[in-house]
N, C-alpha and C. Protein backbone atom coordinates (compact mmCIF):
# COMPACT_ATOMS: atom_id res chain seq x y z
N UNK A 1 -32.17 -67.65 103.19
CA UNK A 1 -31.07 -66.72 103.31
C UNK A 1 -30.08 -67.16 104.39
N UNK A 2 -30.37 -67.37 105.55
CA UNK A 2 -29.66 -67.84 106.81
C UNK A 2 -28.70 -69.38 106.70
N UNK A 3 -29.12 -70.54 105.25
CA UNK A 3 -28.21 -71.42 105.21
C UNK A 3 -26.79 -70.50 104.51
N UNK A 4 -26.96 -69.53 103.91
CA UNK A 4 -25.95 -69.27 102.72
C UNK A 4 -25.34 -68.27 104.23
N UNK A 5 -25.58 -67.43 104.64
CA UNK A 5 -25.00 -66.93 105.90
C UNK A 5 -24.06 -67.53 106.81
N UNK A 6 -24.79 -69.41 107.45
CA UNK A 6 -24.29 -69.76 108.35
C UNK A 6 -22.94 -70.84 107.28
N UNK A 7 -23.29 -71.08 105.59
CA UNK A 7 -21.59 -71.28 105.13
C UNK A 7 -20.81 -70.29 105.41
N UNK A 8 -21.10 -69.31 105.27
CA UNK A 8 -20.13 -67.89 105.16
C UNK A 8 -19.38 -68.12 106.47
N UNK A 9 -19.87 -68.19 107.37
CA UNK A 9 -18.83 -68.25 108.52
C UNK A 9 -17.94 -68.76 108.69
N UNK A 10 -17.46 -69.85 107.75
CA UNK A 10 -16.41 -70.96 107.51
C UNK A 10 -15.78 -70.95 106.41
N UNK A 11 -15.06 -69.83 105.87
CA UNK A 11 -14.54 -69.83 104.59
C UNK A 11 -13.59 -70.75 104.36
N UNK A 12 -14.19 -71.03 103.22
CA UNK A 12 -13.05 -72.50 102.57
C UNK A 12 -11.54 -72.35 102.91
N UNK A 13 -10.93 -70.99 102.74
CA UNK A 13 -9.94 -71.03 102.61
C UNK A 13 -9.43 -71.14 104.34
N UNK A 14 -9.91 -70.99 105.29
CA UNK A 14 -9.76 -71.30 106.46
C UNK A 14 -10.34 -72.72 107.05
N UNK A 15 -11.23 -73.10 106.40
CA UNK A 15 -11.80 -74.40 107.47
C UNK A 15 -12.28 -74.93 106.15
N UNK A 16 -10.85 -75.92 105.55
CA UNK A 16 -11.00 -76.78 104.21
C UNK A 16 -11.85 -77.94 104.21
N UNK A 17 -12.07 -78.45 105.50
CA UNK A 17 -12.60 -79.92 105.70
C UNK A 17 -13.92 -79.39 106.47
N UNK A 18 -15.03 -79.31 105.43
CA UNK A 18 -16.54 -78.86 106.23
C UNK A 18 -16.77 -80.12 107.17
N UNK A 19 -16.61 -81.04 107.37
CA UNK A 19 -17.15 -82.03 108.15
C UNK A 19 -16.56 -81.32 109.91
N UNK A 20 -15.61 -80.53 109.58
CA UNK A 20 -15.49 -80.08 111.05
C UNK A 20 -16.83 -79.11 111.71
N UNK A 21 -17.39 -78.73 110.84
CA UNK A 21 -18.67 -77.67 110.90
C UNK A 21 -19.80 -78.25 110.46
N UNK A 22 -20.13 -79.21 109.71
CA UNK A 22 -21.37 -79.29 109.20
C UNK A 22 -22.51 -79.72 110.03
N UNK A 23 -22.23 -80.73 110.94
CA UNK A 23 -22.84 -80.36 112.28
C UNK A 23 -23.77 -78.93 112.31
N UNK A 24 -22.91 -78.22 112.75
CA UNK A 24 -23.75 -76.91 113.76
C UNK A 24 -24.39 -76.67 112.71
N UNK A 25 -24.11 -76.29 111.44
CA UNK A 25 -25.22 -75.59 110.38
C UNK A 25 -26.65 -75.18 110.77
N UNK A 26 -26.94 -76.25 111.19
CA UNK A 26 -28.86 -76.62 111.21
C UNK A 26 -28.96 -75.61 112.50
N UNK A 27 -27.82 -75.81 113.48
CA UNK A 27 -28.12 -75.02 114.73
C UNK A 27 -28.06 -73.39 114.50
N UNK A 28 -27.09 -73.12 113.37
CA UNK A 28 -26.60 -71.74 113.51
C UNK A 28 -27.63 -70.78 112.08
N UNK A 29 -28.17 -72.03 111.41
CA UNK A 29 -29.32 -71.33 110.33
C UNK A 29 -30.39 -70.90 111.53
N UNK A 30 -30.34 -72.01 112.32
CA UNK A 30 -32.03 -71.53 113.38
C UNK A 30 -31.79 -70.68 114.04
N UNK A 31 -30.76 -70.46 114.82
CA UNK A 31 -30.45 -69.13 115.44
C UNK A 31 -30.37 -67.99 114.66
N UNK A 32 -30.24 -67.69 112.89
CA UNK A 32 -30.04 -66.51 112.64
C UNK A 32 -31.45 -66.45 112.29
N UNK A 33 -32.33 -67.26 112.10
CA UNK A 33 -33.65 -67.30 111.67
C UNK A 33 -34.52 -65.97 112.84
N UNK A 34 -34.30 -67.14 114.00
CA UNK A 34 -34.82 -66.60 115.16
C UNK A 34 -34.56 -65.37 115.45
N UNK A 35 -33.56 -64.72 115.35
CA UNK A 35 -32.65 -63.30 115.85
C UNK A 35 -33.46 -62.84 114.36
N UNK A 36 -33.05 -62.41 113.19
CA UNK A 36 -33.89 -62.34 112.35
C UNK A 36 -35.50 -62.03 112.55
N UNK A 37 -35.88 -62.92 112.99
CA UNK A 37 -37.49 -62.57 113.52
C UNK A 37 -37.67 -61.42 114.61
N UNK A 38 -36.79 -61.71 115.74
CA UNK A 38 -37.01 -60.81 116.61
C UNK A 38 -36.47 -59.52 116.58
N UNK A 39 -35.39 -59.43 115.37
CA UNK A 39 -35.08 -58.04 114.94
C UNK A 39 -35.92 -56.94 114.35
N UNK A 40 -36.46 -58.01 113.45
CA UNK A 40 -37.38 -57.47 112.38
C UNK A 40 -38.64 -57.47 112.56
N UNK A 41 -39.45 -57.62 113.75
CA UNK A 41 -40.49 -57.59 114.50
C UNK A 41 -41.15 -56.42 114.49
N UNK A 42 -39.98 -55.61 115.24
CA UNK A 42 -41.35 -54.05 115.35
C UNK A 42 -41.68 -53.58 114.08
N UNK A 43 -40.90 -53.53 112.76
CA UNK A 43 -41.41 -53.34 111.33
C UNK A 43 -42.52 -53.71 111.01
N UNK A 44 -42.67 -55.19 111.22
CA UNK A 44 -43.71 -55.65 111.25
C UNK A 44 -44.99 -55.29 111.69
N UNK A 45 -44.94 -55.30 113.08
CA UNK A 45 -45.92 -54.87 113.91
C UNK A 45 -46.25 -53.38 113.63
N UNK A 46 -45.65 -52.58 113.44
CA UNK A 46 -45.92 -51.60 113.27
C UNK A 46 -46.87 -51.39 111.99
N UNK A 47 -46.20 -52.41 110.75
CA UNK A 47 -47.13 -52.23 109.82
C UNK A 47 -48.40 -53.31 109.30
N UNK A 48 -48.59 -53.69 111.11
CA UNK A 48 -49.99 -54.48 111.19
C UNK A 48 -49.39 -56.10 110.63
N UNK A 49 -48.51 -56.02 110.20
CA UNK A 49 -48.58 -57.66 110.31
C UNK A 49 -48.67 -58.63 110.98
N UNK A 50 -49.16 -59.70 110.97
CA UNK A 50 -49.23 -60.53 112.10
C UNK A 50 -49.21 -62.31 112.33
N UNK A 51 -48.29 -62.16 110.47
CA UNK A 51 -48.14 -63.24 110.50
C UNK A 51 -46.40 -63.76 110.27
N UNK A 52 -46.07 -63.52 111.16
CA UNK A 52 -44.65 -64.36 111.41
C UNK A 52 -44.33 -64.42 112.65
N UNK A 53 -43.26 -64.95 113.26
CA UNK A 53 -42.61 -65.73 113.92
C UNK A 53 -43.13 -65.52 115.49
N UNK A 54 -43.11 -64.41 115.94
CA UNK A 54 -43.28 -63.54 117.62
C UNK A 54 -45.20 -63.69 117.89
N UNK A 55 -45.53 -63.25 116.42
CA UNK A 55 -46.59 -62.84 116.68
C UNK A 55 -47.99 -63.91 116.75
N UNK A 56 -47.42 -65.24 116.06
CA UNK A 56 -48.29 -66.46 116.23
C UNK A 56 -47.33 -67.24 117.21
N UNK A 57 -46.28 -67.38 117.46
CA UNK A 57 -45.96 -68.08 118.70
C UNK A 57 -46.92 -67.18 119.95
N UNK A 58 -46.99 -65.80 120.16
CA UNK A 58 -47.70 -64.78 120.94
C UNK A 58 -49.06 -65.40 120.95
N UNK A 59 -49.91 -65.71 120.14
CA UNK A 59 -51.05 -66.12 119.68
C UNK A 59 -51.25 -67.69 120.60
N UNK A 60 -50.38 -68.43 120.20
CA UNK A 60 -50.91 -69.68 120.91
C UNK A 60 -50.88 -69.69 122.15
N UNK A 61 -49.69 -68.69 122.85
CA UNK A 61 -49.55 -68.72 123.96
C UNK A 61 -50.32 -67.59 125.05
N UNK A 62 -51.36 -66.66 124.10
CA UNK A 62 -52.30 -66.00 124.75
C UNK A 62 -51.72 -64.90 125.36
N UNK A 63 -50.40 -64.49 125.12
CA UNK A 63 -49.60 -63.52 125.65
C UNK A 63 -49.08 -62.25 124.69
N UNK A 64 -48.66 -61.34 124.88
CA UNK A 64 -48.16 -60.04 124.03
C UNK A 64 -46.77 -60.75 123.24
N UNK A 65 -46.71 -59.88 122.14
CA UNK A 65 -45.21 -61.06 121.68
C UNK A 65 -44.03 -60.38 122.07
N UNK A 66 -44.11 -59.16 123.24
CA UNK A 66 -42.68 -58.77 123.91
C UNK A 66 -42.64 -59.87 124.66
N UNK A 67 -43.93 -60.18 125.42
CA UNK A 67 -43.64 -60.72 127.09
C UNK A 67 -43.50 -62.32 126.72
N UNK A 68 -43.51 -63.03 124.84
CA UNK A 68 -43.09 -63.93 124.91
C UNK A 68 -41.54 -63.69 124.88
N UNK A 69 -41.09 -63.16 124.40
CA UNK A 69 -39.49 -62.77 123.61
C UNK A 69 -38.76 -62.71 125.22
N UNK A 70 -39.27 -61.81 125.97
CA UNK A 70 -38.91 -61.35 127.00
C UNK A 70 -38.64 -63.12 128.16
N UNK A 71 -39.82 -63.71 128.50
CA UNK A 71 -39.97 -64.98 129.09
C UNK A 71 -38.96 -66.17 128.42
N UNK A 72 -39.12 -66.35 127.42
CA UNK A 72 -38.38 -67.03 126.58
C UNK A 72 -37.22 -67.30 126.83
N UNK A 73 -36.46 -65.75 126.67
CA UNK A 73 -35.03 -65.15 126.96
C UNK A 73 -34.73 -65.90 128.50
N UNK A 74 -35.76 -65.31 129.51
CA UNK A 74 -35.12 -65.25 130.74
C UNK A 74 -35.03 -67.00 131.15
N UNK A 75 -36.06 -67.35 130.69
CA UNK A 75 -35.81 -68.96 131.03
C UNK A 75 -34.55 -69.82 130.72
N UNK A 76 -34.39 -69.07 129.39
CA UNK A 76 -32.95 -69.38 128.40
C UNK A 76 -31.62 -69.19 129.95
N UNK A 77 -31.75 -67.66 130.00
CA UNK A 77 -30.71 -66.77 130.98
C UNK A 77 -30.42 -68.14 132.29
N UNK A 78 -31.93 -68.23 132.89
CA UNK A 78 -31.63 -68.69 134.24
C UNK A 78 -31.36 -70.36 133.99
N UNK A 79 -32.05 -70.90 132.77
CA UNK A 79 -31.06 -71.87 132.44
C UNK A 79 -28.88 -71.90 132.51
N UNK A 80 -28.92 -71.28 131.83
CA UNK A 80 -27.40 -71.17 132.05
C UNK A 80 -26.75 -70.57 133.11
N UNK A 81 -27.70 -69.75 133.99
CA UNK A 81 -27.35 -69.14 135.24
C UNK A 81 -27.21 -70.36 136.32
N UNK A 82 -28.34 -71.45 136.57
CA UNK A 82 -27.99 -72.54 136.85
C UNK A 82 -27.17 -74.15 136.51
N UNK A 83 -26.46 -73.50 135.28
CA UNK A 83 -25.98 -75.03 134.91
C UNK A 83 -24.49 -74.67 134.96
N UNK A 84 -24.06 -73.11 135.54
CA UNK A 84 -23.19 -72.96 135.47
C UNK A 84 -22.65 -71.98 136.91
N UNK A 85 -21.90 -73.08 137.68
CA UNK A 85 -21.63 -71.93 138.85
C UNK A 85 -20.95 -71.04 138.90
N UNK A 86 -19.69 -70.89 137.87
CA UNK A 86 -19.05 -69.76 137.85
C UNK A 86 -19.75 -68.42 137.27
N UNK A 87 -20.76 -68.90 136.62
CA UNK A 87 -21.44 -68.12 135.57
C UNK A 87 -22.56 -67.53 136.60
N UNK A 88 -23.19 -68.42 137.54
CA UNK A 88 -24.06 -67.75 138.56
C UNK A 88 -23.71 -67.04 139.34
N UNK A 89 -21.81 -66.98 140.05
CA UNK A 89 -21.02 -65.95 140.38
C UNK A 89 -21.01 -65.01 140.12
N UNK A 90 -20.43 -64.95 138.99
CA UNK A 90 -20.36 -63.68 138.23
C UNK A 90 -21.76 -62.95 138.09
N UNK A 91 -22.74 -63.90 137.70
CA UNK A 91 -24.11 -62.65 137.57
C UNK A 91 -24.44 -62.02 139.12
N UNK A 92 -24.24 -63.00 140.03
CA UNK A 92 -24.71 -62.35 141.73
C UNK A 92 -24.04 -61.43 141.92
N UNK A 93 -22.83 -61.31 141.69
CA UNK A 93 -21.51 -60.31 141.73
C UNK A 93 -22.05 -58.95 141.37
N UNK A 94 -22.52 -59.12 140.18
CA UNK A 94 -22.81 -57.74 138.97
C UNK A 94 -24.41 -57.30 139.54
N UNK A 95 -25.13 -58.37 139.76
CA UNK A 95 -26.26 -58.12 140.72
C UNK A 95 -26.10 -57.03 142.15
N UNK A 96 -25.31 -57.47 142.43
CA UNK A 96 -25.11 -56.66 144.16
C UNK A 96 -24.82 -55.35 143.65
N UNK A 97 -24.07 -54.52 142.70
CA UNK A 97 -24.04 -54.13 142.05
C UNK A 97 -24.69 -53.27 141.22
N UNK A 98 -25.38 -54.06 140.93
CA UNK A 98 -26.96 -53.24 140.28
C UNK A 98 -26.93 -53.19 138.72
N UNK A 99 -26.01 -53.68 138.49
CA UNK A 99 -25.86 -53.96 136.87
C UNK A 99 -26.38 -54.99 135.98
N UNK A 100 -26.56 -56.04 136.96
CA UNK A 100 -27.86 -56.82 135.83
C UNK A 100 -28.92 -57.01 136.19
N UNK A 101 -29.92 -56.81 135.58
CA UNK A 101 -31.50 -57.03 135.72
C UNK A 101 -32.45 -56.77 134.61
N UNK A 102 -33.49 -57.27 134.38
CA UNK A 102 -34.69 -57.24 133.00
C UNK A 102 -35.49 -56.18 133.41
């Protein structure tokens, strides 16, 4: 479902030459995959399933599959919090603040 999604974002009649996009595809199918999984998670869980995406990554890693989703995320966060100083500004800023935190 997520390749026919991530064409949609590039309608022909706006972006005629796919070679400007075809690149990201692979990146932007895996990201709706992923978001996808973690949307559609508590359904799941709720109705005992336990075989997709949160809940066997959860499994290998011996952990609950919030506190993987949750870890995951923040490593992601403080990745870009450090590769970016304006971006680490702005979060200390909103920090003092009291507006961002997990």
């Amino acid at each position: 479902m997520a390749p026919g999604f991530s064409c949609a974002a590039f309608p022909l009649a706006k972006h005629p030459d796919m070679s400007t996009y075809v690149q990201a595809l692979p990146d932007i199918d895996a990201y709706l995959c992923l978001v996808n999984d973690i949307l559609s998670f508590y359904k799941e869980d709720l109705a005992g399933k336990t075989i997709n995406y949160l809940s066997v990554r959860a499994k290998v890693a011996g952990e609950h599959p919030t506190l993987v989703v949750l870890v995951r995320w923040w490593k992601k966060w403080e990745f870009c919090i450090d590769e970016s100083p304006k971006f680490s500004k702005e979060i200390a800023k909103h920090r003092r603040r009291g507006g961002v935190g997990i």
